[in-house]
C-alpha atoms as a PDB file:
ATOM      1  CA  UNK A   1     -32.637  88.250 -20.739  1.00  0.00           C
ATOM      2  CA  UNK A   2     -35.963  88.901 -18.676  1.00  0.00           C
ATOM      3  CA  UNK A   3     -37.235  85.308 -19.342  1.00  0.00           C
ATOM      4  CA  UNK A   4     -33.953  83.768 -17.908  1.00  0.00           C
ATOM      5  CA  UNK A   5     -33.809  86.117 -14.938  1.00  0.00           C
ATOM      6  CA  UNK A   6     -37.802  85.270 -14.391  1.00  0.00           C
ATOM      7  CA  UNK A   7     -36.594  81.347 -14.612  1.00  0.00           C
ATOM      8  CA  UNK A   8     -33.717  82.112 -11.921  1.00  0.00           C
ATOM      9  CA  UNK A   9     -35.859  83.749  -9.737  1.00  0.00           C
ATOM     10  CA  UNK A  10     -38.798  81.176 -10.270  1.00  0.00           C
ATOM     11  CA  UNK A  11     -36.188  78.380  -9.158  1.00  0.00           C
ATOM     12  CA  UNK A  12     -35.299  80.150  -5.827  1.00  0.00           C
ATOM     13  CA  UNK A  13     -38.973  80.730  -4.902  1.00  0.00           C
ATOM     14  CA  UNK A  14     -39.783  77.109  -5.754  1.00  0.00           C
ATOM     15  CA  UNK A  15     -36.492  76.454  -3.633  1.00  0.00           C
ATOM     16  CA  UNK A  16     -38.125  78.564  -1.058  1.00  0.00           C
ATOM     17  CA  UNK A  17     -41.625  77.574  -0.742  1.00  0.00           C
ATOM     18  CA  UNK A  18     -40.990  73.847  -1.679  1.00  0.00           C
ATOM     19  CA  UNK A  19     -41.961  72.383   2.004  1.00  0.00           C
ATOM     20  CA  UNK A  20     -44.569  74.733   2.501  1.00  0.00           C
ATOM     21  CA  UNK A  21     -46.497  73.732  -0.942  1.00  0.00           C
ATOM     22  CA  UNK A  22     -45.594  70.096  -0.453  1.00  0.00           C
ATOM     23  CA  UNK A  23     -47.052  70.448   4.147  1.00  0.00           C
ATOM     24  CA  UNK A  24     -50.431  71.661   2.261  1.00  0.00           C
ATOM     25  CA  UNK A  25     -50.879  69.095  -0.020  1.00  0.00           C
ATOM     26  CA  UNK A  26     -49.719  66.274   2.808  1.00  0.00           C
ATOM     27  CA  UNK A  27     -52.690  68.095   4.547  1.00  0.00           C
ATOM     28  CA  UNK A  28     -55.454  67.830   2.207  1.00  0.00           C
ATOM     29  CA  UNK A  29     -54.534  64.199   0.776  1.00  0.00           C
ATOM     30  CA  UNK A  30     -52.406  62.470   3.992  1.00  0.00           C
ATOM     31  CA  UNK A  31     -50.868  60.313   1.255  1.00  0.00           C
ATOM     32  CA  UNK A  32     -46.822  61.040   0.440  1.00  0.00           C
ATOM     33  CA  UNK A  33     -46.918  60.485  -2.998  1.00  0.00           C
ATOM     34  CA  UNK A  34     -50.265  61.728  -4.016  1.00  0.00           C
ATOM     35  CA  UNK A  35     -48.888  64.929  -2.226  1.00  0.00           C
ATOM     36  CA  UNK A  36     -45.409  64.738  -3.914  1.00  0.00           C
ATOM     37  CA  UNK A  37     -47.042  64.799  -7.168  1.00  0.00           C
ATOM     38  CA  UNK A  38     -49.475  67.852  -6.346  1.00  0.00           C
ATOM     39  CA  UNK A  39     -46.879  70.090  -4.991  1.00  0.00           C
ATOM     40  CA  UNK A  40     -44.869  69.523  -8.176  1.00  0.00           C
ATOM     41  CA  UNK A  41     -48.278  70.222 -10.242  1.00  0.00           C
ATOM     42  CA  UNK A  42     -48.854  73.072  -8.511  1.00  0.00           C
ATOM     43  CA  UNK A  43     -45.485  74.079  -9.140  1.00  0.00           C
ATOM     44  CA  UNK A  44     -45.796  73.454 -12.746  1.00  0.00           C
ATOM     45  CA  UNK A  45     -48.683  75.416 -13.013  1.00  0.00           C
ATOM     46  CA  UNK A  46     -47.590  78.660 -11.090  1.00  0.00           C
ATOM     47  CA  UNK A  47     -44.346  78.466 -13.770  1.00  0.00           C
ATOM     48  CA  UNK A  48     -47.050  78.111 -16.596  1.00  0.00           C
ATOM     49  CA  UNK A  49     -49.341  80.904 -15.532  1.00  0.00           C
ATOM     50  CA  UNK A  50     -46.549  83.285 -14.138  1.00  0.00           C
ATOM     51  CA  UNK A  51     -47.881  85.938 -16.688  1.00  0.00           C
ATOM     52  CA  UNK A  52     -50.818  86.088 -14.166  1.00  0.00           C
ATOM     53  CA  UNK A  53     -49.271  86.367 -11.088  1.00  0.00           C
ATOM     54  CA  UNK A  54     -49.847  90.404 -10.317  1.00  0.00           C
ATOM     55  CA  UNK A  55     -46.124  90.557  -8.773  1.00  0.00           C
ATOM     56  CA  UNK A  56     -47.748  90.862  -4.947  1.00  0.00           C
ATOM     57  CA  UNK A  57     -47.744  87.697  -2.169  1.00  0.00           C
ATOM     58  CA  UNK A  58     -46.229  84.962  -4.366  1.00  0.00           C
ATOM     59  CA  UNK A  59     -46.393  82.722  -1.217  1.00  0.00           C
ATOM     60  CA  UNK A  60     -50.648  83.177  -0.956  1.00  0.00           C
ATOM     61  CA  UNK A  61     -50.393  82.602  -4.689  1.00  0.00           C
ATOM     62  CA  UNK A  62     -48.893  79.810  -4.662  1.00  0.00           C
ATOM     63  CA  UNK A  63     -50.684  78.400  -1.727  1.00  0.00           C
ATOM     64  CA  UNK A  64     -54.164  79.402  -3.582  1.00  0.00           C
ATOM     65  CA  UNK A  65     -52.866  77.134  -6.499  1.00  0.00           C
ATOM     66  CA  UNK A  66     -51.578  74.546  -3.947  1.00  0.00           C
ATOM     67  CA  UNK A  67     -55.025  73.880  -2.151  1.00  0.00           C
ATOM     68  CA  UNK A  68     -56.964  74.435  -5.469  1.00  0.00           C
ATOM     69  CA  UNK A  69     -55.383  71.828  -6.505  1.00  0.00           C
ATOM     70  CA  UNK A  70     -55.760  69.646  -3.786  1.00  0.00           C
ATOM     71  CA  UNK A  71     -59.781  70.344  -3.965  1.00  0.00           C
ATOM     72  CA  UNK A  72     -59.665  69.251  -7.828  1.00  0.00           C
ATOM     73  CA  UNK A  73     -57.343  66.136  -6.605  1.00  0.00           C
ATOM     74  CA  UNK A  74     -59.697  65.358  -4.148  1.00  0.00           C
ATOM     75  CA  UNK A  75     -63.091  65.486  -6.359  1.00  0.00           C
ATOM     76  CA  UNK A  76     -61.481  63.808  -8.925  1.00  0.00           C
ATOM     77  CA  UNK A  77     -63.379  60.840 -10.199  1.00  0.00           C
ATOM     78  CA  UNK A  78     -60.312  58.944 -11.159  1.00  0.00           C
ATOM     79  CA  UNK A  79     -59.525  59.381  -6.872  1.00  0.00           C
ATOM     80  CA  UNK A  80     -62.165  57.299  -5.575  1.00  0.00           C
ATOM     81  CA  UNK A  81     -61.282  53.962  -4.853  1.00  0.00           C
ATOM     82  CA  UNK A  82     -63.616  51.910  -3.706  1.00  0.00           C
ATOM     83  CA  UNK A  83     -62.023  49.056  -0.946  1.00  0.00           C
ATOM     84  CA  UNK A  84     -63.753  45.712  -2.197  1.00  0.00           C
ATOM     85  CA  UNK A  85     -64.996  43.361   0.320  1.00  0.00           C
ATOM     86  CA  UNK A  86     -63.083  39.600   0.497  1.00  0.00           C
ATOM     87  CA  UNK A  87     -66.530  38.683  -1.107  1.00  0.00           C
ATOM     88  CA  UNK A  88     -66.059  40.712  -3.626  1.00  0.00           C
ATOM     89  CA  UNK A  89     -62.703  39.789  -4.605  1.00  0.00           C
ATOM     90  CA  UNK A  90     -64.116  36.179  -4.917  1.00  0.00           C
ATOM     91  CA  UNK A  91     -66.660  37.234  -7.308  1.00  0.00           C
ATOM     92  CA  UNK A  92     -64.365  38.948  -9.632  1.00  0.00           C
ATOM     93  CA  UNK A  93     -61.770  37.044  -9.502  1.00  0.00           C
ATOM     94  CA  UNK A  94     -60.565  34.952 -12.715  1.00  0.00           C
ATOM     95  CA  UNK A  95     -60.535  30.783 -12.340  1.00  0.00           C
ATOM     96  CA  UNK A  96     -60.134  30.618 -15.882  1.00  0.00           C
ATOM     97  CA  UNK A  97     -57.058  28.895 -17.580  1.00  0.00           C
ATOM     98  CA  UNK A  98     -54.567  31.279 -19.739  1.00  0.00           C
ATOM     99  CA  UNK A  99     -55.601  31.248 -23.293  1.00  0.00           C
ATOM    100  CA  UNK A 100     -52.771  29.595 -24.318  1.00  0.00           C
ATOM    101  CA  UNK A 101     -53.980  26.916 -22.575  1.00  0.00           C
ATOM    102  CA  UNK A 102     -57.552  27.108 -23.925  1.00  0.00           C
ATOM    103  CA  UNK A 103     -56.191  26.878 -27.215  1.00  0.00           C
ATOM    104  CA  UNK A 104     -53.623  24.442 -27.007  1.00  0.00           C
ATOM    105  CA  UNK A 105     -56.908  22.434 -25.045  1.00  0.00           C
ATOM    106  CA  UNK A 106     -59.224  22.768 -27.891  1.00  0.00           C
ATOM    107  CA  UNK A 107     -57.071  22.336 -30.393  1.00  0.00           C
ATOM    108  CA  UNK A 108     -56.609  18.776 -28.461  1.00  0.00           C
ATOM    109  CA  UNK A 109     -59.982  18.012 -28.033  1.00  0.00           C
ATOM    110  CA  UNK A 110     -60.724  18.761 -31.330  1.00  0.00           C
ATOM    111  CA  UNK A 111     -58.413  16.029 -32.459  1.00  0.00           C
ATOM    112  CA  UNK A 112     -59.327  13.747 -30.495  1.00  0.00           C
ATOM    113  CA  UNK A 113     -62.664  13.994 -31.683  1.00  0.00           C
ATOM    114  CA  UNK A 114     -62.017  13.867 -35.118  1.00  0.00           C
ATOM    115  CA  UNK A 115     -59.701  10.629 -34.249  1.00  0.00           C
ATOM    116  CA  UNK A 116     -62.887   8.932 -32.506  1.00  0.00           C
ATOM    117  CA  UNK A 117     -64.907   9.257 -35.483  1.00  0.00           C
ATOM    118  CA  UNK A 118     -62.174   7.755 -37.591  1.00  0.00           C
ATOM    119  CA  UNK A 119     -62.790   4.723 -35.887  1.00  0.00           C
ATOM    120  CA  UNK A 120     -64.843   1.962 -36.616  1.00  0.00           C
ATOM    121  CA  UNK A 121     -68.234   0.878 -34.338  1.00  0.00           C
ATOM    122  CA  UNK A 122     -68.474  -0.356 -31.386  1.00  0.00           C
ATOM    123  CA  UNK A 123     -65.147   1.291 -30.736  1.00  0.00           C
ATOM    124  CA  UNK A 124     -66.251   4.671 -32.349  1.00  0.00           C
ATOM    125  CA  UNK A 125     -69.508   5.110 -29.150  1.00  0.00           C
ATOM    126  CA  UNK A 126     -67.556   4.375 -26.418  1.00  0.00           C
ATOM    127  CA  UNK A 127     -64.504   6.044 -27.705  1.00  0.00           C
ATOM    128  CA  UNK A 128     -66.612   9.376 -28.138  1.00  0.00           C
ATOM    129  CA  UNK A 129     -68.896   9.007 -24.928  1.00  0.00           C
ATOM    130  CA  UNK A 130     -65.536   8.257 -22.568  1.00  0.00           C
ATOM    131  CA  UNK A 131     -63.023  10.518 -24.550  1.00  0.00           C
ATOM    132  CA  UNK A 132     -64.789  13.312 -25.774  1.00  0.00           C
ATOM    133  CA  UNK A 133     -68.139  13.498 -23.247  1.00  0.00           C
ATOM    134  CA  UNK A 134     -66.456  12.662 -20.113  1.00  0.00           C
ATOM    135  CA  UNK A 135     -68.817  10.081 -19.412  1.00  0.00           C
ATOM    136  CA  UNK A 136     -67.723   7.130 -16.805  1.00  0.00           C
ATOM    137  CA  UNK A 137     -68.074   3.802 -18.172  1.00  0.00           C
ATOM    138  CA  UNK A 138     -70.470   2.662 -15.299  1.00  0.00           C
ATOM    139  CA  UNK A 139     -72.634   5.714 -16.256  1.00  0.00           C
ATOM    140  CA  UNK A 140     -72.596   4.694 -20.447  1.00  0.00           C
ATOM    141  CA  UNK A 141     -73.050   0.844 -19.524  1.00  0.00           C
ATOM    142  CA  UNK A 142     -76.151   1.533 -17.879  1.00  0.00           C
ATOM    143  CA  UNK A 143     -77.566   3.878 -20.159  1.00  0.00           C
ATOM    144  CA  UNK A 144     -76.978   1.329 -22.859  1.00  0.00           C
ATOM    145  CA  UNK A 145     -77.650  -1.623 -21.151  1.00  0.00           C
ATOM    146  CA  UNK A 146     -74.131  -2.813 -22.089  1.00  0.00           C
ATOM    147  CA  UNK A 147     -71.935  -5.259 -20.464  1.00  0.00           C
ATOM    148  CA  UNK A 148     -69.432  -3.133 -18.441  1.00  0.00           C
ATOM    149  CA  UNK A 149     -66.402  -5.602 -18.918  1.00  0.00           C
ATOM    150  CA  UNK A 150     -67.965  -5.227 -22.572  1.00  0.00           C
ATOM    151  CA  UNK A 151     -67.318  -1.842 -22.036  1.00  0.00           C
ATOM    152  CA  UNK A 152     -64.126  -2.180 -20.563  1.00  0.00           C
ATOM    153  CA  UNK A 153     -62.541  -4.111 -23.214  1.00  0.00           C
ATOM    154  CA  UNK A 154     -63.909  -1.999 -26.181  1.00  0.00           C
ATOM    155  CA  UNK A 155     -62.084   1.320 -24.359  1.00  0.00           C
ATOM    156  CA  UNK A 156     -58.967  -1.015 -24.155  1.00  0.00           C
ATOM    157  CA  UNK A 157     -58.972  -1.517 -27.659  1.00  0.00           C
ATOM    158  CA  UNK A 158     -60.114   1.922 -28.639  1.00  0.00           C
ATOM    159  CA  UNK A 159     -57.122   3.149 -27.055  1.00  0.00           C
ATOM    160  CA  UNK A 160     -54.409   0.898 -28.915  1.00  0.00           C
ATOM    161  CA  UNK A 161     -56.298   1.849 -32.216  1.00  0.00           C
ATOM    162  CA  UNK A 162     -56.564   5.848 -30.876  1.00  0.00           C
ATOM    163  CA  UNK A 163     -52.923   5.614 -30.469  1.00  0.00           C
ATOM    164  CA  UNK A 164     -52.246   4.068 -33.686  1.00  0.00           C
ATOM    165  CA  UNK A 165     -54.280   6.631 -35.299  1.00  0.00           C
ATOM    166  CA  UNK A 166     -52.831   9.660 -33.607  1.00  0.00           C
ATOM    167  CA  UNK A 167     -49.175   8.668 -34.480  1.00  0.00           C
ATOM    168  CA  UNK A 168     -50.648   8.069 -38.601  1.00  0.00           C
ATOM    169  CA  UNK A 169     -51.982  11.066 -38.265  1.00  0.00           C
ATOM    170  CA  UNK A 170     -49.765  13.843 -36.402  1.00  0.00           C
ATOM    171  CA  UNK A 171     -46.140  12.629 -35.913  1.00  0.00           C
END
């Protein structure tokens, strides 16, 4: 019976006091919600540790346990935000694809790859240099010394066979 009449009485003070806890915390933080949530922590707390209140000033009581509170809110590690510059944002920021992407990227890459190798020379080099290195025609002609309509026609016919090759192979 004395722990229900302790829980009746502990709802009227909490009724009682609830702006006055929840005015400090504004106070110390100046943020609603971080004060919303200490006023009902330091609520909590008083109800958990009622077997220490000594029965005299509940109000500075619960005040003491409303700022103390506050102070360990405000020292907090996890409570300091740092604001990041725009250059900062830049730097951190991720430009990379999703890796669903990656994979289904690789996974196409890769078979083109093995698909150039399948094929027969000349087609084979220019297949591999223009497919699979990214390389510009212009660039592999004059590296070889190549013709680039030579060039040209071989990645023409590469194609057709790449095609031919790709439907043997995965449909």
């Amino acid at each position: 019976m004395v722990k229900i009449i302790k829980k009746e009485q502990f709802i009227e003070l909490v009724k009682q006091y609830e702006n006055l806890v929840f005015t400090i915390c504004l106070s110390f933080t100046r943020n609603y919600f971080d004060a919303e949530d200490l006023a009902q922590e330091t609520f909590l707390s008083a109800y958990n540790n009622i077997d220490n209140f000594d029965g005299k000033n509940f109000k500075g009581w619960l005040t003491t346990i409303a700022a103390n509170k506050c102070r360990d809110y405000l020292k907090s590690p996890a409570r300091n935000i740092t604001c990041l510059s725009e250059a900062d944002i830049e730097d951190i920021q991720d430009n990379k694809e999703l890796p669903e992407t990656v994979v289904i990227n690789t996974d196409s890459e890769n078979r083109v790859f093995y698909l150039c190798n399948k094929l027969r020379e000349p087609y084979r080099t220019v297949s591999i240099n223009y497919f699979c290195k990214n390389r510009k025609l212009s660039d592999i002609a004059r590296d070889t010394g190549e013709n680039l309509k030579t060039l040209q026609t071989r990645l023409t016919r590469s194609k057709k066979l790449l095609r031919d090759l790709w439907k043997e192979e995965y449909m």
